[in-house]
Structures are given as structure tokens and as C-alpha cells.
Protein backbone atom coordinates (compact mmCIF):
# COMPACT_ATOMS: atom_id res chain seq x y z
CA UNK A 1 42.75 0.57 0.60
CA UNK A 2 40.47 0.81 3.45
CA UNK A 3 36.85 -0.59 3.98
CA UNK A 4 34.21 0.66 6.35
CA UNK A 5 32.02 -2.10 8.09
CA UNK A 6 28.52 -1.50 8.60
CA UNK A 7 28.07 0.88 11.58
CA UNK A 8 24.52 -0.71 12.16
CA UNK A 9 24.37 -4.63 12.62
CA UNK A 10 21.49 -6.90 13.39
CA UNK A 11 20.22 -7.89 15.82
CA UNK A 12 22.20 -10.80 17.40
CA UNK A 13 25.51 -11.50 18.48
CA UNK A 14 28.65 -10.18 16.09
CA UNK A 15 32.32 -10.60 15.66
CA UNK A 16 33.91 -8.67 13.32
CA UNK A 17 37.30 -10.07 11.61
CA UNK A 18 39.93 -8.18 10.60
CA UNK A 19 42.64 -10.35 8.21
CA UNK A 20 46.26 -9.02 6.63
CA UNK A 21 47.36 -11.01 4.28
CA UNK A 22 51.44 -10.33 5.38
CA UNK A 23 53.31 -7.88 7.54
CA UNK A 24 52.34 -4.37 5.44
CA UNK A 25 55.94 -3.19 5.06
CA UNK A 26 56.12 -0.47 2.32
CA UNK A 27 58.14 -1.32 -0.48
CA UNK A 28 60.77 0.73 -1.56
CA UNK A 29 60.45 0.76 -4.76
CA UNK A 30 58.68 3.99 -6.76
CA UNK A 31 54.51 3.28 -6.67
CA UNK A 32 53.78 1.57 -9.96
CA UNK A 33 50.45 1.79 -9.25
CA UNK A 34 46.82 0.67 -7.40
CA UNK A 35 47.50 -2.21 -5.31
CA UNK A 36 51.34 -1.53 -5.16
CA UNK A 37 51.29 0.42 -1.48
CA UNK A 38 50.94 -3.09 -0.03
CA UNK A 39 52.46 -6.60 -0.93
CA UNK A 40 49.53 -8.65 -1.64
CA UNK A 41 47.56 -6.92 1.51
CA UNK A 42 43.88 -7.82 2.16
CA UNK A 43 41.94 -6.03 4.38
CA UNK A 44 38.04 -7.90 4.56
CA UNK A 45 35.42 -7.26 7.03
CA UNK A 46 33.40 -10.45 8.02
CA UNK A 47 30.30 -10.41 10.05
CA UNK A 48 29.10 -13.68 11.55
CA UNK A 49 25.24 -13.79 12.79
CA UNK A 50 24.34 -15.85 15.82
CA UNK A 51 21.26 -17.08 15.89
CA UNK A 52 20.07 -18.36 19.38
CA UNK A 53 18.66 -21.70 17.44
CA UNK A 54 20.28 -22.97 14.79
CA UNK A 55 23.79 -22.04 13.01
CA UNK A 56 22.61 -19.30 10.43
CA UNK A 57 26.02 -17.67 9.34
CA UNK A 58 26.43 -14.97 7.24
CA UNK A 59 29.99 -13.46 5.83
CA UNK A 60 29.89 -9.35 5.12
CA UNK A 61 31.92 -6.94 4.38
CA UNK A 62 31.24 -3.14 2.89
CA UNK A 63 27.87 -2.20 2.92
CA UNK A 64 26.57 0.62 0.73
CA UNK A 65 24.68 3.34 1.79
CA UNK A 66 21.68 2.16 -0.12
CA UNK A 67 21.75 -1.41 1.07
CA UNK A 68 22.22 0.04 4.81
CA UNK A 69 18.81 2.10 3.57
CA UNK A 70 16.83 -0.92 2.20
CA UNK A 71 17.68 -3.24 5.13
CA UNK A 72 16.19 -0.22 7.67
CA UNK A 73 12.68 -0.08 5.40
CA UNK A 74 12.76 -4.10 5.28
CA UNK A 75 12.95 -4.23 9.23
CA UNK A 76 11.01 -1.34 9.92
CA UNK A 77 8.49 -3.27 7.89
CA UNK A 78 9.27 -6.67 9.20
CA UNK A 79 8.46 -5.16 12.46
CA UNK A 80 5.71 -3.85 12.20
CA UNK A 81 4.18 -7.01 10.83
CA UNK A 82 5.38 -8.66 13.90
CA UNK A 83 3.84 -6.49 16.27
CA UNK A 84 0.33 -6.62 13.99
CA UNK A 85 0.67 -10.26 13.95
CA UNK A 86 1.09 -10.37 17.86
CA UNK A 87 -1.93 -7.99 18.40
CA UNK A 88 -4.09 -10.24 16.42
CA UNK A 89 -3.07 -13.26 18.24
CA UNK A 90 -4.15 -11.13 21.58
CA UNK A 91 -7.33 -9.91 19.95
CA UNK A 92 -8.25 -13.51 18.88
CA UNK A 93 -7.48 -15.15 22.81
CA UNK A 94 -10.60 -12.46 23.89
CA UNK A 95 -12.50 -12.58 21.10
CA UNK A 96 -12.84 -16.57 21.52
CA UNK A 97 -12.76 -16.48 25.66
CA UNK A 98 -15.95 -14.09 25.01
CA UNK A 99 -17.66 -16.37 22.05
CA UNK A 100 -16.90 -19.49 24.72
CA UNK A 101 -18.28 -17.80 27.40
CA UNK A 102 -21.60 -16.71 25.50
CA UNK A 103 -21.89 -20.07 24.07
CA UNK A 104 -22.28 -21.51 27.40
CA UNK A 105 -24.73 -18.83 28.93
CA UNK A 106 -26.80 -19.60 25.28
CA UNK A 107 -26.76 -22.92 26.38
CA UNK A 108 -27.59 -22.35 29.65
CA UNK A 109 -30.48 -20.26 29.05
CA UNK A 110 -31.93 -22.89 26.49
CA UNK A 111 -31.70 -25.76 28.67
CA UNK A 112 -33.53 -23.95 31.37
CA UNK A 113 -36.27 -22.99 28.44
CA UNK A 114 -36.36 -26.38 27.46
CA UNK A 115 -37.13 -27.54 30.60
CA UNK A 116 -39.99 -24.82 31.82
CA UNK A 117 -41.69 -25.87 28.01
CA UNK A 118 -41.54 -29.33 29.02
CA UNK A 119 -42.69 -29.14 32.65
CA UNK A 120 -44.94 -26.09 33.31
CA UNK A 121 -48.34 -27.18 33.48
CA UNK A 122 -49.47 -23.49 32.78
CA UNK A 123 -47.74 -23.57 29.41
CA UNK A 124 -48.61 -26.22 28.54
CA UNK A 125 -52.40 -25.74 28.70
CA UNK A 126 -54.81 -25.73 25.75
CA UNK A 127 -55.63 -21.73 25.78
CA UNK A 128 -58.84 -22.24 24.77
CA UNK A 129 -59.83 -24.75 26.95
CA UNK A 130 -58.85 -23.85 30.58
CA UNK A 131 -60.73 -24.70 33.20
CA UNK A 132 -60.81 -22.22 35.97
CA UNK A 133 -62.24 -22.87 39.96
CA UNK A 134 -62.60 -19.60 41.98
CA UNK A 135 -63.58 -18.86 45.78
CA UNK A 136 -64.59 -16.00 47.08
CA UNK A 137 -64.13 -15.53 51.18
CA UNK A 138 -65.48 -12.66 53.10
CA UNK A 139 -63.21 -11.09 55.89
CA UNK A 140 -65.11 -9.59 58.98
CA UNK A 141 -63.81 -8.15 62.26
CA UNK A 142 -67.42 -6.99 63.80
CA UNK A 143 -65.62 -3.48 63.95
CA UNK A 144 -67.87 -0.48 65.13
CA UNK A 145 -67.60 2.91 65.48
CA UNK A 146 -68.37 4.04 69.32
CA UNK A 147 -70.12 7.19 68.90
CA UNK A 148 -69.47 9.86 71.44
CA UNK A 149 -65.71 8.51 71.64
CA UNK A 150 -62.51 10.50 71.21
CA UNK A 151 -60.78 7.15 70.77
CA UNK A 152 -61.92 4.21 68.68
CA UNK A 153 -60.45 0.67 68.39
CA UNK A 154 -58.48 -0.19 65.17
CA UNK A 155 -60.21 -1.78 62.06
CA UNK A 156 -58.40 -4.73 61.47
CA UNK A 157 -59.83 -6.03 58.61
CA UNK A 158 -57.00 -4.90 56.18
CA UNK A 159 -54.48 -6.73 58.23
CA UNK A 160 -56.55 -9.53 58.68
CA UNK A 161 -56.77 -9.54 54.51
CA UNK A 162 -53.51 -9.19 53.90
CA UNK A 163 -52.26 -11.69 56.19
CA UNK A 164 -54.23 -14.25 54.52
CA UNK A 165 -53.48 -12.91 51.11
CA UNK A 166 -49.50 -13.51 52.36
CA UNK A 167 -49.84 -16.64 53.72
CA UNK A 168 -51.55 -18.48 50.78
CA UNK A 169 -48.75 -16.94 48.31
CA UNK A 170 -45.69 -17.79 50.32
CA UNK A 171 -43.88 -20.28 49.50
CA UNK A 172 -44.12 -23.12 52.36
CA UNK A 173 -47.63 -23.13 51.80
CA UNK A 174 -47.54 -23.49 47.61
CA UNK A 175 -44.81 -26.10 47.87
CA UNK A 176 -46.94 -28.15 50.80
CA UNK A 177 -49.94 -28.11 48.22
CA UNK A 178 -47.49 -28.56 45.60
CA UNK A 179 -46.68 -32.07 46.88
CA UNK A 180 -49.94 -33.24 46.91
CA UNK A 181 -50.04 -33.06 43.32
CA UNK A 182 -46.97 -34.16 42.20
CA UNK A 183 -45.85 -30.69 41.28
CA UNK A 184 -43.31 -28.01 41.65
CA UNK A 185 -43.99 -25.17 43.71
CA UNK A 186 -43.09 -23.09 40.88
CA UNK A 187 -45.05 -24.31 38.51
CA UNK A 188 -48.15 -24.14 41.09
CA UNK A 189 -47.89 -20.47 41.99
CA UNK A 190 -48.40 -20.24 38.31
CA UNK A 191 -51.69 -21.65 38.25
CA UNK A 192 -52.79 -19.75 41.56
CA UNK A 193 -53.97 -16.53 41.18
CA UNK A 194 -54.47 -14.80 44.86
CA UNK A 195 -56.44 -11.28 45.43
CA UNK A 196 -57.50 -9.49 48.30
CA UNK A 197 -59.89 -6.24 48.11
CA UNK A 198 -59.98 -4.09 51.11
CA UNK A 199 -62.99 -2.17 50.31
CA UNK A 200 -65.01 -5.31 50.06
CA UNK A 201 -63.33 -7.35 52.61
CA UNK A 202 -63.42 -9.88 49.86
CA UNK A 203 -60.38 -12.46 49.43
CA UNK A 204 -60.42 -14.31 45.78
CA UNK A 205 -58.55 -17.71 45.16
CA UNK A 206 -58.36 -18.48 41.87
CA UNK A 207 -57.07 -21.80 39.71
CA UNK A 208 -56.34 -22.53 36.34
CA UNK A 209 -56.00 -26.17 35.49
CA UNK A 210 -56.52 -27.92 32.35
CA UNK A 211 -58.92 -29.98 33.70
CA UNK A 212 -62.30 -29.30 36.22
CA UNK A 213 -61.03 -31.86 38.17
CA UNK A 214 -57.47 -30.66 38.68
CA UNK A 215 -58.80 -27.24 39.41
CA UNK A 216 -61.68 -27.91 41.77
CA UNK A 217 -59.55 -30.46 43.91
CA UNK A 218 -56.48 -27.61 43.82
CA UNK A 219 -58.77 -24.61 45.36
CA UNK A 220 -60.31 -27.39 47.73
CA UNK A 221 -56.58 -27.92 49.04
CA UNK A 222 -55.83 -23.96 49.01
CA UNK A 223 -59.26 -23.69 50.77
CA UNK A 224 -57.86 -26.27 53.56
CA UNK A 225 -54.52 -23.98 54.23
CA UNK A 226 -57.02 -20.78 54.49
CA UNK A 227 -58.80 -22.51 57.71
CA UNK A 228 -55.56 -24.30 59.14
CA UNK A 229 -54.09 -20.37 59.34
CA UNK A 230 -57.35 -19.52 61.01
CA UNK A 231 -56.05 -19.84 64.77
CA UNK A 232 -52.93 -18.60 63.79
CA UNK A 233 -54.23 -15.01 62.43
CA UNK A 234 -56.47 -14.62 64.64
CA UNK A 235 -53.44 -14.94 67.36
CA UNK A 236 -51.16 -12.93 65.74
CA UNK A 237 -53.24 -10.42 63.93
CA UNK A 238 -56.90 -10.33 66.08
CA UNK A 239 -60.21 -11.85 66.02
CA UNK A 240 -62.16 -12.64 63.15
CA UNK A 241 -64.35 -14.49 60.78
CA UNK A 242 -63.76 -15.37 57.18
CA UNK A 243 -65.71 -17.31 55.24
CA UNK A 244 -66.72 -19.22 51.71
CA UNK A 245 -69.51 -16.94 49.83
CA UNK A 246 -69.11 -18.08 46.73
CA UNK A 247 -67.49 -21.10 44.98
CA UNK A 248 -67.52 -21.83 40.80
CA UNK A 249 -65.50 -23.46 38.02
CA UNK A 250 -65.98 -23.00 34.26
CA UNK A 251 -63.97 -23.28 31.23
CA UNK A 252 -62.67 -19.89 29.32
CA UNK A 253 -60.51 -19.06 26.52
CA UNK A 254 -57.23 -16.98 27.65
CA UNK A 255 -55.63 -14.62 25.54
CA UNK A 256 -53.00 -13.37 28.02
CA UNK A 257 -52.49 -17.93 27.91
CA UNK A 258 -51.71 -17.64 24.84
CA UNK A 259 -49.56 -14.99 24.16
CA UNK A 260 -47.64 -15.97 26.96
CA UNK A 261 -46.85 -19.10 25.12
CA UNK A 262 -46.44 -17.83 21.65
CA UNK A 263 -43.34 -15.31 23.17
CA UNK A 264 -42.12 -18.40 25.43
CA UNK A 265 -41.56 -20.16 21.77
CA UNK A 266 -40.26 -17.26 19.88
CA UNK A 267 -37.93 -16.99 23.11
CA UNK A 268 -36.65 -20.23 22.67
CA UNK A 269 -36.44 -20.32 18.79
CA UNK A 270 -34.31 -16.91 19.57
CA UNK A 271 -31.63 -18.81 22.09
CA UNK A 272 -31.19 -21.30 19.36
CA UNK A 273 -30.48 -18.70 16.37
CA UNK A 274 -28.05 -17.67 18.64
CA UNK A 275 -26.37 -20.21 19.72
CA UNK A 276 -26.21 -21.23 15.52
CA UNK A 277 -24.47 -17.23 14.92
CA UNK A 278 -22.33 -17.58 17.88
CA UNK A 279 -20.55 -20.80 16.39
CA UNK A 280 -20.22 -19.60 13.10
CA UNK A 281 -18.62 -16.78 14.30
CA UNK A 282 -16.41 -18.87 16.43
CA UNK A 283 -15.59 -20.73 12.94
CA UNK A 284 -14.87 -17.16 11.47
CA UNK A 285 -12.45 -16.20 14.24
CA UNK A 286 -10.52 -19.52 13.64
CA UNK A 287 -10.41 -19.44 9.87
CA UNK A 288 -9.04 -15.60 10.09
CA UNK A 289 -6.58 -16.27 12.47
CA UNK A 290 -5.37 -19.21 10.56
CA UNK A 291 -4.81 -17.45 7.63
CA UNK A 292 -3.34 -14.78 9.67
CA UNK A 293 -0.98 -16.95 11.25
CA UNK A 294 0.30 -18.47 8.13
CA UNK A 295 0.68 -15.19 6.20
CA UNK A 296 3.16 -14.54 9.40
CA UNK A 297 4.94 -17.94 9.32
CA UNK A 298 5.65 -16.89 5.01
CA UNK A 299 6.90 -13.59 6.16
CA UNK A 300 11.16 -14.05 6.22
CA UNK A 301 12.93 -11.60 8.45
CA UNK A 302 15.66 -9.38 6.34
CA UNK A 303 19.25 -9.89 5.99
CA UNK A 304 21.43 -6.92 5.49
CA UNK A 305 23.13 -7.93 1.91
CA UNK A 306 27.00 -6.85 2.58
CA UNK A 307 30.00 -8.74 0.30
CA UNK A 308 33.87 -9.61 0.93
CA UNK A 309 36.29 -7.53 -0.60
CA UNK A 310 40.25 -7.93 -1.90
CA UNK A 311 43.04 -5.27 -2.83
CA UNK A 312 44.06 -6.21 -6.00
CA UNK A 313 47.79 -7.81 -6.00
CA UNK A 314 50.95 -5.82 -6.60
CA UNK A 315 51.53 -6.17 -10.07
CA UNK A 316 55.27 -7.23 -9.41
CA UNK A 317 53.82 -10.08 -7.82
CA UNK A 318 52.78 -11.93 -11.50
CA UNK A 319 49.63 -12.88 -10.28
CA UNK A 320 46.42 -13.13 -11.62
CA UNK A 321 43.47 -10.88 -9.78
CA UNK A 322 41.61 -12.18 -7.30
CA UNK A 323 38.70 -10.10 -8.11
CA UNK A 324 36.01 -11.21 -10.12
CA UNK A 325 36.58 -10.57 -14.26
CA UNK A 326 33.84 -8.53 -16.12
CA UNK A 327 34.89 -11.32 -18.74
């Protein structure tokens, strides 16, 4: 009787066994029958799986056609579950890198929020009660026009404007003014409000406090700066006179204040919805990935399901079967 062993194994190493049960000579006495051709001959196919970890043995021998089919849909499927599984596990590495990384640029962006609401003395003023000093400075170069001339000498006076208009708003000059106030520069240059109009040869300095105090003794310093870049303008740029024409303070309501603020605290309140959605999605990932990872772990790789098979004795031999009764 002859047995075919599986022409497709799994994966892993294989021996394959072949056993006679004695030396196969024919008898020479007439056939009486199955199992006569050989005395007591057993031919059984046994297929060992090694298993890299672990001693996982399994003993095989004929496999049927349908088994051989099953076990090819079973690891087709097993497969495929493995490489679904090991995309997942990819997909969640990048999906929490980029939740980590926005959580810290969230964070980031409401510290720095936190810290302009708490410091910025321009958001921080009552809207409808700012107190505002303005100066007004005229800009002259005693340009004429030379009638009769084909050439005439450059009007300055726009240079002369703009230079000032520079100097005030740079930011050695905020940050030196700054100091004597016990203030950031940037929190300064948003109080200071500087204008220059070239058709008017007017330069406006203008200061928002929320007191008159504050605001008088801030243009009064700004005011200072204006005549210490006097000799230096009039060096670099050309000679000229500028003057104080018109001083004030006064307390105003600001609109522009106020909406400022209101979108500063929706800003803020935005950030921190944020930051709340980004870590419950970063509990999502991890609860979907768990139960991913332990719907893997219950998945069990297929065996192929083979059996070991026996001739059935000689019947001269007066032995019982070896194989299995109905009974």
C-alpha cells in the first residue's frame, strides 16, 4: 500500500520518516488477500514541525486533498490578518508621534497666550477707560523754490519725517524707554502709536495708558528721544527744525481695545478645546490599538491536520488489526 505525504509543508523546518516494519520479501504463498503482499509491512509518513522557540511537534501522515485545501484558506487568512495587524501597529506609531507633537505645539502656543494675557499692559486695559496723551511736532526745512532756476535744491522734509518716524519705532529706542518703566519693549510698542504726514509736515506721537499719569510721563520720555536724535538727523539727513505744536491727554472708549481682547480670549479658550480633543483622541488611538492588539494575540496560526497510517496485518499472521474498530 503506498501513502503520499503532503507535497506542501509549513513553514518551518521538516523531516520526513519513512519506517518498514521488516525486510518486504514477498511471500510465496498464493495472495489471500489485502494486507497479504507484505508480512506485517508499515509504511507511515511523519512530519515533525520545528518551531524556532519552543518544542511544538506534530506527527502527520496522508493528507487529503480537502484538508491540503482548508489549511491554504486558513493561512491565506491567517496572513492576511498578520499583515493588517502589522499595518495598524505602523499607522498607530504616526498617528501618536503626530498627536504628541501637536500636543506640545498646543501647549506651546497656550503658554505663550497665557503669558501676553497676563503681562500686556494694552490688554489688559479697561476699554472704556483709556487714557490717551498725544503730541503733535511740525517738521520744517526752510525749503524754497529759486525762481528763474533750471536746478533747485532737494526738499528734505519727507526724509527728515521719516527718519524721525523710524527712529522713535525702532527697537533700541522703545526698549531704552521701555526700561524706564519697568516694561517690555514689546509690550510698549503696543501702547505707542507713531505717524508721520508728509503733506503737513506733521509728526504724531501717540500713548495709550490706563492711567493720565502713565501716559503723559510716557510721551514726555518719547518726546526726550525726538530731541536727543535732533543732532543726529540733522547730520545724517540735513538741516532742520521740528517742533511741539500741540500737546493733550484725555480719556476715550476703544472699540478696536476691545475687540482685540474679546478675540485674544476666544483665542485662548480655542488652544485649550484643543488641547482637551487632542488627548482624547490620543486615548482613542490607545484603546483601538489595544483591542486591536489583543484580537491579534487570540488569533492561532493553522496547523495542517494530517494522521498516521498502518497496512493491515497478513491475516496468516493471527493478529488482531492495528487499525482503529468502527466497534
Amino acid at each position: 500500500m503506498h501513502v503520499r505525504c503532503p507535497t506542501v509543508l509549513p513553514d518551518g523546518p521538516v523531516r520526513i520518516f519513512f519506517f518498514q516494519a521488516e525486510d518486504g520479501i514477498r511471500d510465496r504463498s498464493p495472495s489471500r488477500g489485502l494486507g497479504d503482499v507484505y508480512k506485517r509491512q508499515a509504511l507511515a509518513c511523519a512530519i515533525i514541525f520545528g518551531a524556532a522557540a519552543g518544542a511544538h511537534t506534530a506527527w502527520g501522515g496522508a493528507v487529503s486533498q480537502d484538508a491540503q485545501k482548508a489549511y491554504e484558506s486558513e493561512l491565506a487568512e491567517y496572513n492576511r490578518k498578520k499583515e493588517s495587524y502589522e499595518a495598524a501597529k505602523q499607522q498607530y506609531s504616526l498617528d501618536i508621534a503626530n498627536n504628541e507633537k501637536s500636543q506640545r505645539d498646543t501647549e506651546y502656543a497656550i503658554q505663550k497666550a497665557q503669558e501676553y494675557a497676563e503681562n500686556s499692559v494694552w490688554n489688559n486695559l479697561d476699554p472704556y477707560n483709556v487714557w490717551v496723551a498725544q503730541a503733535d511736532l511740525y517738521v520744517t526745512t526752510n525749503y524754497q523754490i529759486q525762481p528763474g532756476m533750471a536746478y533747485q535744491n532737494p526738499d528734505r522734509t519727507d526724509s527728515v519725517l521719516s527718519a524721525y518716524a523710524s527712529l522713535l519705532g525702532n527697537s533700541s529706542t522703545l526698549s531704552e524707554v521701555a526700561q524706564q518703566f519697568s516694561m517690555q519693549e514689546r509690550y510698549l510698542r503696543e501702547l505707542v502709536t507713531i505717524s508721520s504726514d508728509p503733506d503737513t509736515h506733521l509728526l504724531a506721537i501717540t500713548v495709550m495708558s490706563s492711567s493720565e499719569q502713565t501716559s503723559s510721563n510716557i510721551l514726555t520720555a518719547l518726546l526726550e528721544q525726538v530731541n536727543a536724535m535732533n543732532a543726529n538727523i540733522t547730520a545724517s539727513v540735513g538741516s532742520h527744525t521740528i517742533s511741539v505744536i500741540a500737546q493733550s491727554s484725555y480719556s476715550t472708549v476703544s472699540t478696536d481695545l476691545r475687540d482685540a481682547q474679546t478675540e485674544n480670549s476666544q483665542n485662548l479658550l480655542s488652544l485649550q478645546t484643543q488641547i482637551d480633543q487632542l488627548q482624547q483622541s490620543r486615548t482613542r488611538l490607545d484603546s483601538n490599538f489595544e483591542d486591536t492588539t489583543k484580537e491579534w494575540e487570540s488569533t492561532e496560526e493553522p496547523v495542517l491536520q494530517s494522521c498516521l497510517l498502518y497496512t493491515s496485518p497478513s491475516p496468516r499472521d493471527g493478529l488482531l488489526s492495528r487499525m482503529p474498530s468502527s466497534a
